[in-house]
Protein backbone atom coordinates (compact mmCIF):
# COMPACT_ATOMS: atom_id res chain seq x y z
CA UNK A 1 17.14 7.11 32.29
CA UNK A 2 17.53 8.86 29.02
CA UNK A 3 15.13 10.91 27.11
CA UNK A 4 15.83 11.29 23.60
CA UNK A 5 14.42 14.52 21.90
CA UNK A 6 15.12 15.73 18.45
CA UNK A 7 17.43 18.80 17.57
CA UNK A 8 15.89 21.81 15.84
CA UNK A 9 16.34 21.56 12.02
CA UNK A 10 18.39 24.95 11.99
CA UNK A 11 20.02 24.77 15.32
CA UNK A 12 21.22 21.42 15.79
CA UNK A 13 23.06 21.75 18.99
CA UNK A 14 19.11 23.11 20.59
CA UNK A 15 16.06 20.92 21.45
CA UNK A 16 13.47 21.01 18.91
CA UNK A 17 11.08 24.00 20.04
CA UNK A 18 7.63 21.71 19.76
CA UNK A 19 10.04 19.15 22.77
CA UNK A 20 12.19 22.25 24.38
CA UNK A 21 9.64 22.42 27.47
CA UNK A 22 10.18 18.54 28.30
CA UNK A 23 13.59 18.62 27.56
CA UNK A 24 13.84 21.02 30.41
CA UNK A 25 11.52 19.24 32.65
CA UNK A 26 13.84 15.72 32.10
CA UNK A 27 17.16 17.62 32.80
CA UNK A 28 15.32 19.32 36.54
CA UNK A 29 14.12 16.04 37.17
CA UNK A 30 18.16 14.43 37.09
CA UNK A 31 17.24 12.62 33.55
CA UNK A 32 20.32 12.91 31.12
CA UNK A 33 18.91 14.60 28.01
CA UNK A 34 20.60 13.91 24.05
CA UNK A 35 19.45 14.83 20.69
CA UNK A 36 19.02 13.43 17.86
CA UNK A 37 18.61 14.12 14.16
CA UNK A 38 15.03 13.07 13.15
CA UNK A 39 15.45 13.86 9.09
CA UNK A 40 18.39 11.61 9.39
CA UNK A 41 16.07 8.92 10.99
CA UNK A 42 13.76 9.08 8.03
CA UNK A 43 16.23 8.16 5.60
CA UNK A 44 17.37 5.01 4.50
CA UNK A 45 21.11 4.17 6.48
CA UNK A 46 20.76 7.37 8.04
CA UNK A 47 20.31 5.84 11.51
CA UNK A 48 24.03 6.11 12.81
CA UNK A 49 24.29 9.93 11.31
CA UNK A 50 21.12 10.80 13.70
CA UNK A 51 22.49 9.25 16.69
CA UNK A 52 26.04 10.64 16.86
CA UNK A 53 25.46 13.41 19.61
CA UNK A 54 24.33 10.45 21.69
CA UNK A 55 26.75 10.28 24.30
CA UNK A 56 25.64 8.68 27.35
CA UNK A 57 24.83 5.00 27.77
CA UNK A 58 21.85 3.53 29.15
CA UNK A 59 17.96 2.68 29.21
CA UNK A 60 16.18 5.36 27.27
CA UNK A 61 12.82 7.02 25.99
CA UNK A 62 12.16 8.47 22.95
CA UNK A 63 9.75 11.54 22.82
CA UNK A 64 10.46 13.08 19.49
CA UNK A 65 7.71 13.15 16.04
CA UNK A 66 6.10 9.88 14.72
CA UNK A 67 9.20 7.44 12.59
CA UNK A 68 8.02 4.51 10.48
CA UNK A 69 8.46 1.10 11.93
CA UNK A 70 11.36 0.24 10.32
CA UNK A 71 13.01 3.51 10.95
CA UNK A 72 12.32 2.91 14.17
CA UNK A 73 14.27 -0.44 13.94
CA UNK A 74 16.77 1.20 12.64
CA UNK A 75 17.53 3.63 15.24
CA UNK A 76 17.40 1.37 18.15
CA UNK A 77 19.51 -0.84 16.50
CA UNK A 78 21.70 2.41 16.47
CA UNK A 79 21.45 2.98 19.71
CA UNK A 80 22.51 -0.53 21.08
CA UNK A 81 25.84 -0.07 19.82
CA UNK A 82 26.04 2.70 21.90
CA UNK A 83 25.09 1.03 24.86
CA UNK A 84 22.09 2.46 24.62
CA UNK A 85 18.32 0.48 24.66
CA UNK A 86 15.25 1.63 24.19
CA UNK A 87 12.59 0.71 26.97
CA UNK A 88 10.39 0.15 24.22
CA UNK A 89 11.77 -2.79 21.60
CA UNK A 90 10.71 -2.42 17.72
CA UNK A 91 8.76 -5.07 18.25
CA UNK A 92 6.63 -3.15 20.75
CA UNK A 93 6.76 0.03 18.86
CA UNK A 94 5.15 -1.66 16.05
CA UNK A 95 2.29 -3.07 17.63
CA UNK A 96 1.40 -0.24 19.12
CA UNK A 97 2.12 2.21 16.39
CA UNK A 98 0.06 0.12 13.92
CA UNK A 99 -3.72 -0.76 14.03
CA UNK A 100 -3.04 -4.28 13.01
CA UNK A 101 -0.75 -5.00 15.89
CA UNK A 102 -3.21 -3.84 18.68
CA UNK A 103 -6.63 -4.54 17.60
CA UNK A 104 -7.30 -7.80 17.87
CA UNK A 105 -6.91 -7.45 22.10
CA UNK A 106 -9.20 -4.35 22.44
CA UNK A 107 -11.52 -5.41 19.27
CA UNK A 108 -14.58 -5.49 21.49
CA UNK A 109 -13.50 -1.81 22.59
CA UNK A 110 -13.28 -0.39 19.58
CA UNK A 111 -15.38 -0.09 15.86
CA UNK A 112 -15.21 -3.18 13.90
CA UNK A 113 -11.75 -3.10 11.28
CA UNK A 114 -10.47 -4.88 8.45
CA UNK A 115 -7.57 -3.98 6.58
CA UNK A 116 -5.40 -4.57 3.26
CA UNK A 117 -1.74 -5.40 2.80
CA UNK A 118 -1.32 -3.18 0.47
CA UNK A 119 -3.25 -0.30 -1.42
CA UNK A 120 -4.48 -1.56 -4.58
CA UNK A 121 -8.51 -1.65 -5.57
CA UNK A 122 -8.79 -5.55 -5.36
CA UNK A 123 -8.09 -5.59 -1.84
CA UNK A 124 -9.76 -2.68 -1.18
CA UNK A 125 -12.95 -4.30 -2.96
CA UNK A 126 -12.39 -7.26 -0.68
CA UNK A 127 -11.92 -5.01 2.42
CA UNK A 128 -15.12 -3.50 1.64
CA UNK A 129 -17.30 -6.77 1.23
CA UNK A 130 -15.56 -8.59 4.58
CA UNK A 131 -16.85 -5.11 6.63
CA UNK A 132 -20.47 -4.79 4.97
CA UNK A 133 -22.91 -2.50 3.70
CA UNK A 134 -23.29 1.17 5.67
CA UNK A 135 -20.80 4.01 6.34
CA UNK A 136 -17.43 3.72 7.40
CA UNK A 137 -14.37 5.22 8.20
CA UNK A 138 -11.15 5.40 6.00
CA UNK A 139 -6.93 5.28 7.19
CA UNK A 140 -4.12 3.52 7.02
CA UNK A 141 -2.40 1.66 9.46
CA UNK A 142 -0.87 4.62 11.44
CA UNK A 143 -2.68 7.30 10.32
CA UNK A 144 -6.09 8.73 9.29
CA UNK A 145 -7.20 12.01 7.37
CA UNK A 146 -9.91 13.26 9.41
CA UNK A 147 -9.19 16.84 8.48
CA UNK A 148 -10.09 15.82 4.74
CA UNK A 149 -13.37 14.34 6.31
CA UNK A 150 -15.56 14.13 3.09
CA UNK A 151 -12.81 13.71 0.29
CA UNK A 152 -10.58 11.03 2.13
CA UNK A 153 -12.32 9.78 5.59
CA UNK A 154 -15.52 9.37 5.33
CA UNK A 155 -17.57 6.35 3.28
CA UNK A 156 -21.22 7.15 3.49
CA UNK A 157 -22.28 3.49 1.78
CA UNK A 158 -19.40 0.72 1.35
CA UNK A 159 -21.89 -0.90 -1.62
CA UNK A 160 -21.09 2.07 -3.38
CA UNK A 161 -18.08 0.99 -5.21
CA UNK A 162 -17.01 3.68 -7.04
CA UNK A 163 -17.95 6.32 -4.28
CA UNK A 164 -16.12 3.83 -1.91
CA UNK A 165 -12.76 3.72 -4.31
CA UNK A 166 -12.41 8.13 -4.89
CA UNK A 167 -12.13 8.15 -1.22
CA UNK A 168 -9.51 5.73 -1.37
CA UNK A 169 -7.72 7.59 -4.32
CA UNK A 170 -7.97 10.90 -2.63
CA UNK A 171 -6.61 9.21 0.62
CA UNK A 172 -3.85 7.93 -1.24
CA UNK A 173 -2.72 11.24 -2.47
CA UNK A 174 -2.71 12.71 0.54
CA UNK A 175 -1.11 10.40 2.40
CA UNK A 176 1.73 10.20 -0.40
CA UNK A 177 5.22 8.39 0.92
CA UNK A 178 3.49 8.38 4.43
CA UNK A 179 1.27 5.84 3.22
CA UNK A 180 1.64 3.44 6.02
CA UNK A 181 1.19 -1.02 5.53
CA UNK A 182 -2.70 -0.24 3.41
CA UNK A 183 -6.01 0.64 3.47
CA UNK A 184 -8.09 0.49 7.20
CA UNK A 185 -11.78 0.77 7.19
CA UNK A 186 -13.09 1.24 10.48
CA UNK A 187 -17.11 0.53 10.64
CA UNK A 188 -18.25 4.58 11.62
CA UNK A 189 -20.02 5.00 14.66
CA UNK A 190 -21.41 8.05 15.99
CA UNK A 191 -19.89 9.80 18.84
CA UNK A 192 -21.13 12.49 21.54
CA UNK A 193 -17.92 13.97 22.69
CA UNK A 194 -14.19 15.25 22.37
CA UNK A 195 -11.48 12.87 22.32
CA UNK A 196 -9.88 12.04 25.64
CA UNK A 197 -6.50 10.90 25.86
CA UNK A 198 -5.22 8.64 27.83
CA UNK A 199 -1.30 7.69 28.62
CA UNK A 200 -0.61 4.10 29.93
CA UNK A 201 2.91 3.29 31.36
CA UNK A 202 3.31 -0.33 31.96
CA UNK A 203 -0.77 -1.44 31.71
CA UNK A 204 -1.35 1.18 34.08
CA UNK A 205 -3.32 4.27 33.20
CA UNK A 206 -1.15 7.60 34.76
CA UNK A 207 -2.82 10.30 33.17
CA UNK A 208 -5.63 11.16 31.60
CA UNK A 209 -6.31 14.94 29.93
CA UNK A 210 -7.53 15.91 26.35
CA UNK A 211 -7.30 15.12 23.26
CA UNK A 212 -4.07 17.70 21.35
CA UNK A 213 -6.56 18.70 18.43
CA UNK A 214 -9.41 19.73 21.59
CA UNK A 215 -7.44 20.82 24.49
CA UNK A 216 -9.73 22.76 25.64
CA UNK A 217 -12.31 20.40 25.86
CA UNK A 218 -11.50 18.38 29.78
CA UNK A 219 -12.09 15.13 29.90
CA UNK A 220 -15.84 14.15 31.39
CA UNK A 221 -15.24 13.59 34.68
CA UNK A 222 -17.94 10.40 34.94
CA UNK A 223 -14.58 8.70 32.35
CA UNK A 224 -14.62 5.13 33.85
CA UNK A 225 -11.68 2.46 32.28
CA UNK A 226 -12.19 -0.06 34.81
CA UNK A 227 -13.68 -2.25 32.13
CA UNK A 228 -10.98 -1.17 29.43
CA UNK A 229 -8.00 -1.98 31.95
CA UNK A 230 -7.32 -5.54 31.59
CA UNK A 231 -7.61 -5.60 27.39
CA UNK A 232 -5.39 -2.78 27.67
CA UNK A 233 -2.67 -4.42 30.50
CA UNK A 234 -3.08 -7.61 28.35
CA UNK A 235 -1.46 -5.75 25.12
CA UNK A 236 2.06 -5.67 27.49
CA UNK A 237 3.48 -2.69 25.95
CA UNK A 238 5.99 -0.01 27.99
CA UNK A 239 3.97 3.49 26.93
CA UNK A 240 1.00 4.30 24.87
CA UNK A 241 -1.49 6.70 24.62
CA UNK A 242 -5.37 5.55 24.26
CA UNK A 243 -7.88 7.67 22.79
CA UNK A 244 -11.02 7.50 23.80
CA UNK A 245 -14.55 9.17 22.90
CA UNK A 246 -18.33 8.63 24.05
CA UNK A 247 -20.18 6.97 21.87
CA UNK A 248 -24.23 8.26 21.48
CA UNK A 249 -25.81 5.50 23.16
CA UNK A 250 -23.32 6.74 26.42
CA UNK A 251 -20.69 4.09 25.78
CA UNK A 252 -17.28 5.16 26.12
CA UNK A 253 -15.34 3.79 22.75
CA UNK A 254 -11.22 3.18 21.91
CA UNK A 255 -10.62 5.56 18.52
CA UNK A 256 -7.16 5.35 18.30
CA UNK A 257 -4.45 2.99 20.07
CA UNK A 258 -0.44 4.40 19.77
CA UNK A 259 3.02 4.44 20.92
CA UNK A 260 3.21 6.83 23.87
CA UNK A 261 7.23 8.39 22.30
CA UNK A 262 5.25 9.96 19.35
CA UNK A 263 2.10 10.57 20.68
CA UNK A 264 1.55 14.33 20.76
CA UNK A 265 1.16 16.42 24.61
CA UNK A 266 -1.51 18.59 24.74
CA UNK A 267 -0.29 22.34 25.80
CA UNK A 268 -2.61 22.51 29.09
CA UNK A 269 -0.29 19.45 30.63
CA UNK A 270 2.45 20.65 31.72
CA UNK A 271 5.69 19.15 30.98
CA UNK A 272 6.79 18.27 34.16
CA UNK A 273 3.38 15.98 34.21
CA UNK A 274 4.51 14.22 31.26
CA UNK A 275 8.01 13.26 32.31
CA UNK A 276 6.20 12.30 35.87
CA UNK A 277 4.20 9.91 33.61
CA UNK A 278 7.17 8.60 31.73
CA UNK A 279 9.41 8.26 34.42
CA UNK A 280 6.63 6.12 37.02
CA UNK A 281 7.13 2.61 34.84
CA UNK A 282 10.67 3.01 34.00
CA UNK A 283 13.42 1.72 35.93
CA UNK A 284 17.60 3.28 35.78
């Protein structure tokens, strides 16, 4: 197996720092390591430029920084004519990557969602009117802004039009080119703890730690995802990470579904437990 890691920006022929520790913990594990250039990946055509220190043929794993779906695309597509395929397919990276592509099988595990193709105010308005009155919570289909809580997250009232729609504008600016399929708006529900993370390899949950923005907050020990297993298993993608948090009535709740390659490692796993995790679902 092959684990695919970007190259610093300013050292090309070196590991990218935030990736260097896994890197390492691949190559002492016997897993052939290769970079690749992720600006390249981001452009348009660029896909064969950031693949050409790809040497080595084989199944392989991508852990490297979050790449649009059709980047994504792109690159594998890259890859197979080097003899070279991604465990998980574009296909599979999309639906994982993007709320619309996983929420329908865990929708009774997570806050009620609607969504827009696109980001203008008429869908928007209808967005708001198929979720209902009350608060809610605003993102796109990747991503949310939860560190601009007030200005670009958070809807107190969805009947508030106007109030609703600055949210949405501010959102939009931030987000900029990143600005993923449209709006989301997530119905808000009020939680009682940290995010947990979970990683799944195969429909099987291998490891469970915190969330990267609260590492030092340890999972809750009484965590149970027996009944979160099967909806889970029945999504039949390769590697994801689940994020969960307790709601206030003591219900544990799915925030935030994604594709395990550019889901983020928090510092207090070590490497070596990640590349455990990635390697126990994969197959030479």
């Amino acid at each position: 197996m092959i684990l695919l890691v970007p190259a610093d920006v300013l050292r090309p022929h070196r590991v990218d720092e935030h990736f260097a520790t896994e890197a390492d913990a691949a190559r002492a594990a016997g897993m052939d390591v290769a970079l690749v250039d992720h600006d390249a990946l981001t452009r348009p055509d660029g896909a064969e430029q950031a693949v050409r220190a790809v040497r080595t043929s084989g199944m392989a794993c991508y852990r490297g920084w979050m790449l649009r779906t059709e980047n994504y695309a792109a690159f594998a597509a890259a890859l197979r004519r080097r003899d070279v395929t991604l465990q998980t397919s574009p296909e599979q990276y999309r639906r994982a990557h993007e709320l619309p592509g996983w929420y329908s099988s865990v929708a009774e595990l997570t806050p009620r969602s609607v969504w827009t193709v696109g980001d203008d105010r008429a869908a928007f308005d209808r967005a708001r009117h198929q979720l209902g009155p009350g608060p809610a919570v605003l993102r796109d289909y990747t991503k949310s802004m939860k560190h601009y809580w007030h200005e670009a997250a958070f809807i107190p009232e969805l009947d508030d039009a106007d109030s609703a729609w600055r949210v949405a504008v501010r959102f939009r600016e931030l987000r900029g080119e990143d600005m993923t399929g449209g709006f989301v708006l997530r119905r808000f529900e009020r939680f009682a703890s940290a995010e947990v993370r979970t990683w799944w390899v195969d429909g099987h949950c291998t490891l469970i730690g915190p969330h990267p923005d609260t590492p030092e907050d340890l999972p809750a020990p009484d965590l149970d995802l027996t009944t979160v297993g099967q909806p889970i298993a029945n999504l039949r993608l390769p590697f994801i990470t689940a994020d969960f948090a307790l709601r206030a009535d003591g219900v544990w709740r799915l925030i935030e579904l994604g594709d395990g390659q550019v889901s983020d490692r928090p510092k207090n796993i070590p490497p070596e437990t990640m590349i455990t995790t990635l390697r126990s679902g994969f197959s030479d």
